[in-house]
Structure formats: C-alpha cells, structure tokens
PDB file of N, CA and C in Angstrom:
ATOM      1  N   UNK A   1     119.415 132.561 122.001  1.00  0.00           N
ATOM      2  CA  UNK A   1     118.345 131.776 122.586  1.00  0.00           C
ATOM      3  C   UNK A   1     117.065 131.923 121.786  1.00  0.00           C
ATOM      4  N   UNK A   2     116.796 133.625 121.333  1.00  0.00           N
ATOM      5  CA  UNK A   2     115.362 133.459 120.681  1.00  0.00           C
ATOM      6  C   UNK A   2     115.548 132.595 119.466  1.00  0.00           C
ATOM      7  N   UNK A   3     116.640 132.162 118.818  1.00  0.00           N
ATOM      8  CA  UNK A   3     117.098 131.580 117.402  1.00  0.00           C
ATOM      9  C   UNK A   3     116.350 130.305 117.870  1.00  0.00           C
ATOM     10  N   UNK A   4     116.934 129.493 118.970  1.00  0.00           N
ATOM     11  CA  UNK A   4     117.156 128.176 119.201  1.00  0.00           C
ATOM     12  C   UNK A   4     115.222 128.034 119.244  1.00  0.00           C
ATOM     13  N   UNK A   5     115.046 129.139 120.742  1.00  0.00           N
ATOM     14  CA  UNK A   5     113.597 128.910 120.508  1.00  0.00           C
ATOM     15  C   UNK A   5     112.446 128.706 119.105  1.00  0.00           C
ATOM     16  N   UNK A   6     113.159 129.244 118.011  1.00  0.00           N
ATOM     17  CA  UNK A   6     112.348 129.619 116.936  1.00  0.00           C
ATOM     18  C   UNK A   6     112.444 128.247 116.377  1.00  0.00           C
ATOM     19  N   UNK A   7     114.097 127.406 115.903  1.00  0.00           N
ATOM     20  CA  UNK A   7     114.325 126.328 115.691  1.00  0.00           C
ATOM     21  C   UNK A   7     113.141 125.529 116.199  1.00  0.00           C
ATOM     22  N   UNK A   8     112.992 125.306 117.327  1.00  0.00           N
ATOM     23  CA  UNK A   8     112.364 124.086 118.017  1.00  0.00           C
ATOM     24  C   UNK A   8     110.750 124.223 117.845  1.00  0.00           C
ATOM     25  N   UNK A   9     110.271 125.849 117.677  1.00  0.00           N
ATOM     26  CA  UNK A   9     109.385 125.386 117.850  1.00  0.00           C
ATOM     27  C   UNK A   9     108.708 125.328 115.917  1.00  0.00           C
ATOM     28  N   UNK A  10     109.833 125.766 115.193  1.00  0.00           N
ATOM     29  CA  UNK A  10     109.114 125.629 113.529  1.00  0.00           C
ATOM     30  C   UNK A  10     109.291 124.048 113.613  1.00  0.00           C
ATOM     31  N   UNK A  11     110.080 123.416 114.357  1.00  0.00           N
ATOM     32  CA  UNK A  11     110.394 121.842 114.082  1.00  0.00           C
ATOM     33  C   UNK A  11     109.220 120.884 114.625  1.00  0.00           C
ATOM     34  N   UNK A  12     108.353 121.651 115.518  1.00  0.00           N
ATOM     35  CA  UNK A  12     107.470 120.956 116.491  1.00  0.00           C
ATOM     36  C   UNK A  12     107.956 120.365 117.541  1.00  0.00           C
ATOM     37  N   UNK A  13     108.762 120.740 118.128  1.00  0.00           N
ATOM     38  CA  UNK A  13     109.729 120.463 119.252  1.00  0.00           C
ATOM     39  C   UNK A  13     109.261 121.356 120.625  1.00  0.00           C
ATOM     40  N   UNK A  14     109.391 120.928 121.978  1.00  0.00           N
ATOM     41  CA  UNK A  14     109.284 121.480 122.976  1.00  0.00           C
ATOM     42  C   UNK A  14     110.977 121.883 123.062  1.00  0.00           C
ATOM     43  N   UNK A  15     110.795 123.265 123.865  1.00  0.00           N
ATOM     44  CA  UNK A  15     111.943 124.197 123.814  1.00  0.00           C
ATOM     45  C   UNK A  15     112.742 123.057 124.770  1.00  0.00           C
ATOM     46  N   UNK A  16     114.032 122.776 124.290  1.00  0.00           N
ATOM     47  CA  UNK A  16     115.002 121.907 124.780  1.00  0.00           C
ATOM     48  C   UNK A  16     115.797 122.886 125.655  1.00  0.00           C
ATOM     49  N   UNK A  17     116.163 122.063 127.219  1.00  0.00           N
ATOM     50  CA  UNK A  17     116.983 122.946 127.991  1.00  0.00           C
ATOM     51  C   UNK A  17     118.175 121.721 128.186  1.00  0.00           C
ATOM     52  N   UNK A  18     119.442 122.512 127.329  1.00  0.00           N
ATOM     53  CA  UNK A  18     120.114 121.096 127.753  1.00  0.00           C
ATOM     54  C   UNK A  18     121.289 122.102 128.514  1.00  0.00           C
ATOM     55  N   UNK A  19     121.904 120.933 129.483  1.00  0.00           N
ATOM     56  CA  UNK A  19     122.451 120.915 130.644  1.00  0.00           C
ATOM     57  C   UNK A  19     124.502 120.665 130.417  1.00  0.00           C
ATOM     58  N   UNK A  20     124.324 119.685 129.375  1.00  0.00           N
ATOM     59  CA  UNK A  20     125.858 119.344 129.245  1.00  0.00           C
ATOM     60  C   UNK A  20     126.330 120.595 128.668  1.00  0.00           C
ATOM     61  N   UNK A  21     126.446 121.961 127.938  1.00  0.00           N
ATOM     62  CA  UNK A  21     126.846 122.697 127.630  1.00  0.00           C
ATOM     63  C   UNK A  21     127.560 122.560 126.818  1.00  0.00           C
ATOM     64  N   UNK A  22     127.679 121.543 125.610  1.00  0.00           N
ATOM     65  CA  UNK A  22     128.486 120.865 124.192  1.00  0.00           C
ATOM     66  C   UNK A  22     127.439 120.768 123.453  1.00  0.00           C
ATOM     67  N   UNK A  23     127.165 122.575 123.120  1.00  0.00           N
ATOM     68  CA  UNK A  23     126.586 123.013 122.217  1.00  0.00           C
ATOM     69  C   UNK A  23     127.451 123.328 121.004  1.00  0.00           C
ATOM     70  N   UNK A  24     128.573 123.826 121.188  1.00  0.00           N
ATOM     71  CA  UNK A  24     129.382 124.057 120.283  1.00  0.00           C
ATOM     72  C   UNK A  24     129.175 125.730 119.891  1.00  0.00           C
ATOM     73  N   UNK A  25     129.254 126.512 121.068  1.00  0.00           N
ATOM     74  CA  UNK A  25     129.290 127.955 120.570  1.00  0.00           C
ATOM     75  C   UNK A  25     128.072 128.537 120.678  1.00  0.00           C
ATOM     76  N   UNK A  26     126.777 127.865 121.277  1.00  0.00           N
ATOM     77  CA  UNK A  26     125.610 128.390 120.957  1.00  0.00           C
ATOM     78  C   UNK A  26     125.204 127.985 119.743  1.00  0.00           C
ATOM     79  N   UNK A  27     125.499 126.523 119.570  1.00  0.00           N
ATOM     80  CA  UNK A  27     124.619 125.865 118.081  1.00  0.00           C
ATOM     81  C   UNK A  27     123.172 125.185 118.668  1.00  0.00           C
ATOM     82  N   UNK A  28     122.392 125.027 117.994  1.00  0.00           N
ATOM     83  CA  UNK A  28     120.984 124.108 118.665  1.00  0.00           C
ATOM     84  C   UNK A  28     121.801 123.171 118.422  1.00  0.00           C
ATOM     85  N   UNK A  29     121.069 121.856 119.547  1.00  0.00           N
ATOM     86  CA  UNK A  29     121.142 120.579 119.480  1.00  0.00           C
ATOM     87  C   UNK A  29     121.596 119.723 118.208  1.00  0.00           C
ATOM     88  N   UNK A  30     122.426 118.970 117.976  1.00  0.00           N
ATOM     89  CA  UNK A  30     122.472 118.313 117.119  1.00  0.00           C
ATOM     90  C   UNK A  30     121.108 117.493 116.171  1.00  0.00           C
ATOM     91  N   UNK A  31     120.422 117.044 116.774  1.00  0.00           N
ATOM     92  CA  UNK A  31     118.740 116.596 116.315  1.00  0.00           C
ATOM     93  C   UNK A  31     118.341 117.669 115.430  1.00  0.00           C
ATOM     94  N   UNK A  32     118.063 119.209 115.977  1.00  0.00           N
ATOM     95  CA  UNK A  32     117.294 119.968 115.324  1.00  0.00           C
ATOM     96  C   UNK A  32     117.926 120.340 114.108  1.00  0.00           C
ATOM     97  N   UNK A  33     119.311 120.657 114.537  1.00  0.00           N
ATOM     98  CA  UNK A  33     120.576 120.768 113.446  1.00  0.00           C
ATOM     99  C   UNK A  33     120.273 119.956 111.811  1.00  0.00           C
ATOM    100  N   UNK A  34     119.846 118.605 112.311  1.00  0.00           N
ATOM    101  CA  UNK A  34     119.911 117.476 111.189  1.00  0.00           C
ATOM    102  C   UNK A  34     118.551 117.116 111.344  1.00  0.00           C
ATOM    103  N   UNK A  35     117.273 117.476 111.766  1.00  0.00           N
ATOM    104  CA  UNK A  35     116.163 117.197 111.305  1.00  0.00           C
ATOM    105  C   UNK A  35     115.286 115.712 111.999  1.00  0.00           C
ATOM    106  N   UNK A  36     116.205 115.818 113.217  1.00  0.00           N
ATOM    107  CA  UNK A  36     115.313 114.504 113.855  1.00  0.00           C
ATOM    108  C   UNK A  36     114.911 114.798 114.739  1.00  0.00           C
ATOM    109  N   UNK A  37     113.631 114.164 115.150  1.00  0.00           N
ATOM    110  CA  UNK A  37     112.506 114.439 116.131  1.00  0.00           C
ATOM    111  C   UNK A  37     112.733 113.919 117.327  1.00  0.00           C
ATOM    112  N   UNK A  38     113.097 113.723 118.509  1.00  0.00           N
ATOM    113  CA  UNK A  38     112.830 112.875 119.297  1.00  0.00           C
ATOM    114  C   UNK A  38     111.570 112.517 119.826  1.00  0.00           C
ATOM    115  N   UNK A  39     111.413 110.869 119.647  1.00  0.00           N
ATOM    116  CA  UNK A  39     110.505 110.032 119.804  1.00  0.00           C
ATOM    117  C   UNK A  39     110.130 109.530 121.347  1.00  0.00           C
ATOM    118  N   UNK A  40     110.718 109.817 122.218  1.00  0.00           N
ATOM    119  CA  UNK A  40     110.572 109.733 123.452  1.00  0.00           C
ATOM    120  C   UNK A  40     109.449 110.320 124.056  1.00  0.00           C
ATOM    121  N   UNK A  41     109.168 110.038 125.416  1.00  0.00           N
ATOM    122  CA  UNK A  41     108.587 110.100 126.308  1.00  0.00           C
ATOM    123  C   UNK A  41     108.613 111.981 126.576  1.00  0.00           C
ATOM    124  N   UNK A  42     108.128 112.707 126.728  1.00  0.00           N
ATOM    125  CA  UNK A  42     108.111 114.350 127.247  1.00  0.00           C
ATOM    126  C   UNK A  42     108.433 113.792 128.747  1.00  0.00           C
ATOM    127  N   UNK A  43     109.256 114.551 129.363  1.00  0.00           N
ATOM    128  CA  UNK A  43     109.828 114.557 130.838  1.00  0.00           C
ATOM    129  C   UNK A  43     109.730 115.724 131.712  1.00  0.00           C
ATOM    130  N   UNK A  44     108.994 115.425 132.846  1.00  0.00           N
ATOM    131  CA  UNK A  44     108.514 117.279 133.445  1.00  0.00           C
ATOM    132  C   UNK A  44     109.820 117.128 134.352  1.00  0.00           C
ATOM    133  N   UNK A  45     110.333 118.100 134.383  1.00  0.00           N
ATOM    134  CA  UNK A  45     111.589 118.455 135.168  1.00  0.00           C
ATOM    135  C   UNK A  45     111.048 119.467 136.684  1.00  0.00           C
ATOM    136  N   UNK A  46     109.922 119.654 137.034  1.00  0.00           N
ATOM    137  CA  UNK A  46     109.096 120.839 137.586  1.00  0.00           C
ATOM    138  C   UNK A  46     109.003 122.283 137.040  1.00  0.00           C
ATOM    139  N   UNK A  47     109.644 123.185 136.743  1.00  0.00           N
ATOM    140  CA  UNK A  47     109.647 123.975 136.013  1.00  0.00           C
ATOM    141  C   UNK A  47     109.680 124.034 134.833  1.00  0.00           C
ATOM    142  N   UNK A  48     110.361 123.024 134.484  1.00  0.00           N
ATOM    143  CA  UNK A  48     110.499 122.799 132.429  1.00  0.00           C
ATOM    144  C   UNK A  48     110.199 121.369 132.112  1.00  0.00           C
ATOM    145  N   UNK A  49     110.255 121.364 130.935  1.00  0.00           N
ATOM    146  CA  UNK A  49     110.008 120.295 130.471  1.00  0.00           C
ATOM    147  C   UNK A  49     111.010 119.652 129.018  1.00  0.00           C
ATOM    148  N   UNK A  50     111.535 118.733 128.712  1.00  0.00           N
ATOM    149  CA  UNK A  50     112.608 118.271 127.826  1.00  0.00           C
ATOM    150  C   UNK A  50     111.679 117.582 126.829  1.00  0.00           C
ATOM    151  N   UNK A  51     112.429 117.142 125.772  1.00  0.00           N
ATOM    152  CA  UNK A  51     111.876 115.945 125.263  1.00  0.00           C
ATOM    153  C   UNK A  51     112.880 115.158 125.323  1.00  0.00           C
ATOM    154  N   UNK A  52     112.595 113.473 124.961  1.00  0.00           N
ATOM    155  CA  UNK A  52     113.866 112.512 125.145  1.00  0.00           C
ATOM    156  C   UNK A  52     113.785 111.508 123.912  1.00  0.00           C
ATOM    157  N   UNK A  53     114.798 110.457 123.756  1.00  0.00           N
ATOM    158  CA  UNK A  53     115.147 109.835 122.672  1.00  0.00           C
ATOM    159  C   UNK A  53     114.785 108.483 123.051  1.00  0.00           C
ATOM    160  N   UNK A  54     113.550 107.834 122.273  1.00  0.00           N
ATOM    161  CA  UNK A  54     113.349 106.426 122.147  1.00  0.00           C
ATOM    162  C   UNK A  54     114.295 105.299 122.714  1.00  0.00           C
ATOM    163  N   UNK A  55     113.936 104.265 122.296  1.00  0.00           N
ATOM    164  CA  UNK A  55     115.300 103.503 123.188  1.00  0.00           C
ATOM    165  C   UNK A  55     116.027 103.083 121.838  1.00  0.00           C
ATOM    166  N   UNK A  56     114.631 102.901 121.014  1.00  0.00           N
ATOM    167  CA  UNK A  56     115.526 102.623 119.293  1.00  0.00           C
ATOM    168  C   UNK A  56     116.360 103.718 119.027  1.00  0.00           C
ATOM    169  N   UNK A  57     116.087 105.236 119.185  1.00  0.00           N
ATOM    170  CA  UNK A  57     116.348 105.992 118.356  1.00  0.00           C
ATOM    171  C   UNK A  57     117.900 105.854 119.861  1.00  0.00           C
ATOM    172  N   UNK A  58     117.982 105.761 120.755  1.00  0.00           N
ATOM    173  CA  UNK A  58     118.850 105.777 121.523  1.00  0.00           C
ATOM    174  C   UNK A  58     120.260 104.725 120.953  1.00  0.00           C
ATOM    175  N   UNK A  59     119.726 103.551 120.331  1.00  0.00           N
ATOM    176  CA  UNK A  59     120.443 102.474 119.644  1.00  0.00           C
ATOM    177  C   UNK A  59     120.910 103.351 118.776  1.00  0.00           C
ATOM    178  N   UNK A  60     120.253 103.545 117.785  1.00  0.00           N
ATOM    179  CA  UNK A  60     120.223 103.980 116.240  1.00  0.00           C
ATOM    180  C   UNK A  60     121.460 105.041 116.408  1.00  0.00           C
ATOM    181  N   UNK A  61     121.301 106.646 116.959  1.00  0.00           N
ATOM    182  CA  UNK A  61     121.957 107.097 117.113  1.00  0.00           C
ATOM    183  C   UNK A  61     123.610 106.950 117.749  1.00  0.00           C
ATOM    184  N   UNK A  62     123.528 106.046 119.135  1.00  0.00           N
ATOM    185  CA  UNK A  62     124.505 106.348 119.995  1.00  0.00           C
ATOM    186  C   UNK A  62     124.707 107.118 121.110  1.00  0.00           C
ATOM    187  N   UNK A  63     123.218 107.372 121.563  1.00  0.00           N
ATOM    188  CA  UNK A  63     123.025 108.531 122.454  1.00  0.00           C
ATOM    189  C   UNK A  63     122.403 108.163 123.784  1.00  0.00           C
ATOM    190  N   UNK A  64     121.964 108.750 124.902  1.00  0.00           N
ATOM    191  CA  UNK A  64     121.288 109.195 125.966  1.00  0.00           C
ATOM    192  C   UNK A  64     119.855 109.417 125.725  1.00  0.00           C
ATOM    193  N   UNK A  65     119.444 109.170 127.040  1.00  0.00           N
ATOM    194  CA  UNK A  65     117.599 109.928 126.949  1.00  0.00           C
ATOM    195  C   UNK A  65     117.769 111.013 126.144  1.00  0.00           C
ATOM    196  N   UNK A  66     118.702 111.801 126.906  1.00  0.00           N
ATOM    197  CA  UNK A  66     118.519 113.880 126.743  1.00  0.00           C
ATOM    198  C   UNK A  66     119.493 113.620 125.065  1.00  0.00           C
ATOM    199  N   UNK A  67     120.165 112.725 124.098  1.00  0.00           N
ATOM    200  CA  UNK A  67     120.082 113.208 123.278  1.00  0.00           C
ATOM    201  C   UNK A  67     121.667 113.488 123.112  1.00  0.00           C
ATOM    202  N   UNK A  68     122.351 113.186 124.418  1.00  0.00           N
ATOM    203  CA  UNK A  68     124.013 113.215 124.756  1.00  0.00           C
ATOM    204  C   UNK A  68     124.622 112.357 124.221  1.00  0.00           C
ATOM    205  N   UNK A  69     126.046 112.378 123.290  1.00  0.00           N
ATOM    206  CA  UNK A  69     126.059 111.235 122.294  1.00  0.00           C
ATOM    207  C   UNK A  69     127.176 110.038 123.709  1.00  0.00           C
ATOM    208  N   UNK A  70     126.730 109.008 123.426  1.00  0.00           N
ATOM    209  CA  UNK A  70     127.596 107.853 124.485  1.00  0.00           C
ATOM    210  C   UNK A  70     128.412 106.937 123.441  1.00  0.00           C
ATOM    211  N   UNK A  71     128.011 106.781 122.034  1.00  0.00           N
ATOM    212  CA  UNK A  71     128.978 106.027 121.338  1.00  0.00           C
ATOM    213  C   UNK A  71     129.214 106.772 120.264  1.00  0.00           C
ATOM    214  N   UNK A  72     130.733 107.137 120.163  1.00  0.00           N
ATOM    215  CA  UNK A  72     130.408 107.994 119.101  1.00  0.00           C
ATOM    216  C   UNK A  72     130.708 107.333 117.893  1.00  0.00           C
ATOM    217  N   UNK A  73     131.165 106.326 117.512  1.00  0.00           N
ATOM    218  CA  UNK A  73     131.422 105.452 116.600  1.00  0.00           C
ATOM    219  C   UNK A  73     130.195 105.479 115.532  1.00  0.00           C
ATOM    220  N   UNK A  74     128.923 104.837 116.593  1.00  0.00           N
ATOM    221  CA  UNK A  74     127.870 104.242 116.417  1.00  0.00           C
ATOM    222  C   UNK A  74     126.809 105.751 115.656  1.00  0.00           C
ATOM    223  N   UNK A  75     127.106 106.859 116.409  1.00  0.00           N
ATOM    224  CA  UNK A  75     126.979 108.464 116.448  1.00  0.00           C
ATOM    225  C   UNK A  75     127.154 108.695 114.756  1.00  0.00           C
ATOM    226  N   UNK A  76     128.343 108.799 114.768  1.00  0.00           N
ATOM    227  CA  UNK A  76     129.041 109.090 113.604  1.00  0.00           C
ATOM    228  C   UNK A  76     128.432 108.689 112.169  1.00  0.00           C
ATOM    229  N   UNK A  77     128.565 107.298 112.632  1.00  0.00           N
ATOM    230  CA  UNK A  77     127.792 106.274 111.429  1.00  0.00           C
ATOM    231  C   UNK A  77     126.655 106.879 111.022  1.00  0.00           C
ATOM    232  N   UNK A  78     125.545 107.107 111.934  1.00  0.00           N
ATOM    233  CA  UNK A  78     124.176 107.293 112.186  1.00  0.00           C
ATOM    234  C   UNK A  78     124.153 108.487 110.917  1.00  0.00           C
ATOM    235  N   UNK A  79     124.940 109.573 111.607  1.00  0.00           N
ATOM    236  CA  UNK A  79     125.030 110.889 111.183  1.00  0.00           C
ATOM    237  C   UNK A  79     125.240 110.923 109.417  1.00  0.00           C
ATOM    238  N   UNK A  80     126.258 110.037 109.009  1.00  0.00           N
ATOM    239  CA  UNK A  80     126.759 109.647 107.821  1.00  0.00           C
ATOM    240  C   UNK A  80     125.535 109.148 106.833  1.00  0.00           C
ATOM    241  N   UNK A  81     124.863 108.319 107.419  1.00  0.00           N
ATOM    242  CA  UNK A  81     124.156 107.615 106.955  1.00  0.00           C
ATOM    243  C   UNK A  81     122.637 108.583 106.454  1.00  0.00           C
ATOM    244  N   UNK A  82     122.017 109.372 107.637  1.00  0.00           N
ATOM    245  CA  UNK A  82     121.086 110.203 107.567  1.00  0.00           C
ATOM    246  C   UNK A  82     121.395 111.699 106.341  1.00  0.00           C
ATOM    247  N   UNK A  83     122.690 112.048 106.778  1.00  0.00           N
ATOM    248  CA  UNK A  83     123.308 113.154 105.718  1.00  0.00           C
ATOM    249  C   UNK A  83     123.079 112.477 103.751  1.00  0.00           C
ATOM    250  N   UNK A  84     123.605 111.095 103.770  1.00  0.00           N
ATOM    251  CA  UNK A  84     123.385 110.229 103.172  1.00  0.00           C
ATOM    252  C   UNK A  84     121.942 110.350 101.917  1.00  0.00           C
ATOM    253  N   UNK A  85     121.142 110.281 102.882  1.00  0.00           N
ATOM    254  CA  UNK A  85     120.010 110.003 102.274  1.00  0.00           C
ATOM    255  C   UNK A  85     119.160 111.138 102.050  1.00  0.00           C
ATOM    256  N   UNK A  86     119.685 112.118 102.513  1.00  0.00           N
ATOM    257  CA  UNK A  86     119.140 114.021 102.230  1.00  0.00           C
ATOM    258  C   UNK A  86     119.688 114.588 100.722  1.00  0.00           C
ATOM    259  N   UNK A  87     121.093 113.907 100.563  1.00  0.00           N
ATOM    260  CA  UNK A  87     121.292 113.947  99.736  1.00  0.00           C
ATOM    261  C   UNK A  87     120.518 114.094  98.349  1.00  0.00           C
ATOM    262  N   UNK A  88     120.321 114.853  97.346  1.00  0.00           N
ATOM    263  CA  UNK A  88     119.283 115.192  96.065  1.00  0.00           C
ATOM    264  C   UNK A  88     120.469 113.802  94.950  1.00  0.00           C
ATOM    265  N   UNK A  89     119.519 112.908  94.579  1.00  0.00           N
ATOM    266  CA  UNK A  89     120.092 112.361  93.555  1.00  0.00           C
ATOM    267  C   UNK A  89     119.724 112.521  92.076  1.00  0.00           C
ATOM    268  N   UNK A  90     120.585 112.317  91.010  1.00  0.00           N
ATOM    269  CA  UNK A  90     120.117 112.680  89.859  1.00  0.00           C
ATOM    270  C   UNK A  90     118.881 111.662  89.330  1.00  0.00           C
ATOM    271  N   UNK A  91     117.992 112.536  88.314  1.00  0.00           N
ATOM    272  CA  UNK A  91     117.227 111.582  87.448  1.00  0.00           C
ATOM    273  C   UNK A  91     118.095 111.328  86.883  1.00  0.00           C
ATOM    274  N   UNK A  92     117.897 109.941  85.960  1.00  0.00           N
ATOM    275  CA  UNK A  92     118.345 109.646  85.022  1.00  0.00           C
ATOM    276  C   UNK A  92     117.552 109.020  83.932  1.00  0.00           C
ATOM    277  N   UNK A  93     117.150 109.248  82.573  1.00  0.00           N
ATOM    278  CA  UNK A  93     116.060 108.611  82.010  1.00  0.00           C
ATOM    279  C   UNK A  93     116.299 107.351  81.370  1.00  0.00           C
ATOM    280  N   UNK A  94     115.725 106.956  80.512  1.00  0.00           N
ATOM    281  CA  UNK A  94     116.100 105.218  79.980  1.00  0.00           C
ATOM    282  C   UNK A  94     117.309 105.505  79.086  1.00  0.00           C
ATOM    283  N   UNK A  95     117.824 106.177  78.431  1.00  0.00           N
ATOM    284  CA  UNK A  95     118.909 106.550  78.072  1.00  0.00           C
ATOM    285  C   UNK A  95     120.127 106.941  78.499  1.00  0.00           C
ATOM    286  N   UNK A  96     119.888 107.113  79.919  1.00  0.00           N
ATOM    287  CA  UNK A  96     121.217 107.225  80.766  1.00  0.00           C
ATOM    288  C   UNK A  96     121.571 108.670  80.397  1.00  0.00           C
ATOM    289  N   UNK A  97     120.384 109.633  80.486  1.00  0.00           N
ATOM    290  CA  UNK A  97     120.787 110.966  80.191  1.00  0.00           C
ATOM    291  C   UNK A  97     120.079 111.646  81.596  1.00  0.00           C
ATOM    292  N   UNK A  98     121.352 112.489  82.368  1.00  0.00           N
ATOM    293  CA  UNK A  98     120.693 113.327  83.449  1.00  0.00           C
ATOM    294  C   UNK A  98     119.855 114.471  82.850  1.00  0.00           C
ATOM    295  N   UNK A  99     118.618 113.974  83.648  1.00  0.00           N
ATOM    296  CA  UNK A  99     117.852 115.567  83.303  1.00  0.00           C
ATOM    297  C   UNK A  99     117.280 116.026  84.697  1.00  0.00           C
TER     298      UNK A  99
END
C-alpha cells in the first residue's frame, strides 16, 4: 500500500481506493502503471475521495468512471497504441545512418 501510495502521489494523483479487487496481485491501477492521468471529475465518497475517467478518455480507453475496463477489445487497442508511442525511435540522419 505505502508503494501504491507513493505511485499516485509522485504521479499527481489522489490516492485511488479501488473496489473491484483486479489488481493483479497488489499491482497499482493500470493508468498509473502506463502513465495516464485521469481527467475526470474528483468524486467525494464521504470518507475518501477517487478520481474518475473523462467521458473521452472513457471512449478512448474502454473503461468506467472508476477506470474498470468494459471493452476490452477497444482496452487493448488503446493500450497498444499508447505503449506504441513511448516507444524511443531511432535518429536517422540525411544519409540514412543511425546515430
């Protein structure tokens, strides 16, 4: 837990309390995992507080307010696509030589 806490809050994230328990072993959230913010609305629960997922970022992903995946097709893609573009690509100069 102090891990997850540390995650969320170097990310600028309010400490996430999630409920479905498909963490995968005690992994953080998939979001913090891969570097996305949720853009949503902050939600007071009375004692705690969540953050939640846009309605775009809800499209985009495949997910729920809380961030729960509902398509995983759409999920998957998302995931592919974002891994994608983290990716380090080579220079290449006018000669077609990697440096």
């Amino acid at each position: 837990m102090k891990n997850l806490l540390r995650a969320a809050l170097l990310l600028g994230l309010l400490v996430v309390v999630e409920a479905t328990g498909n963490r995968g072993g005690g992994l953080p959230p998939w979001w913090i995992m891969n570097g996305v913010k949720p853009e949503g609305e902050v939600v007071q629960h009375g004692t705690y507080t969540t953050v939640s997922f846009s309605e775009e970022q809800q499209r985009q992903f495949g997910v729920d307010e809380q961030g729960a995946v509902v398509d995983r097709a759409t999920f998957d893609a998302a995931m592919k696509t974002l891994k994608e573009a983290k990716k380090p690509r080579e220079l290449v100069d006018k000669q077609n030589i990697v440096i």
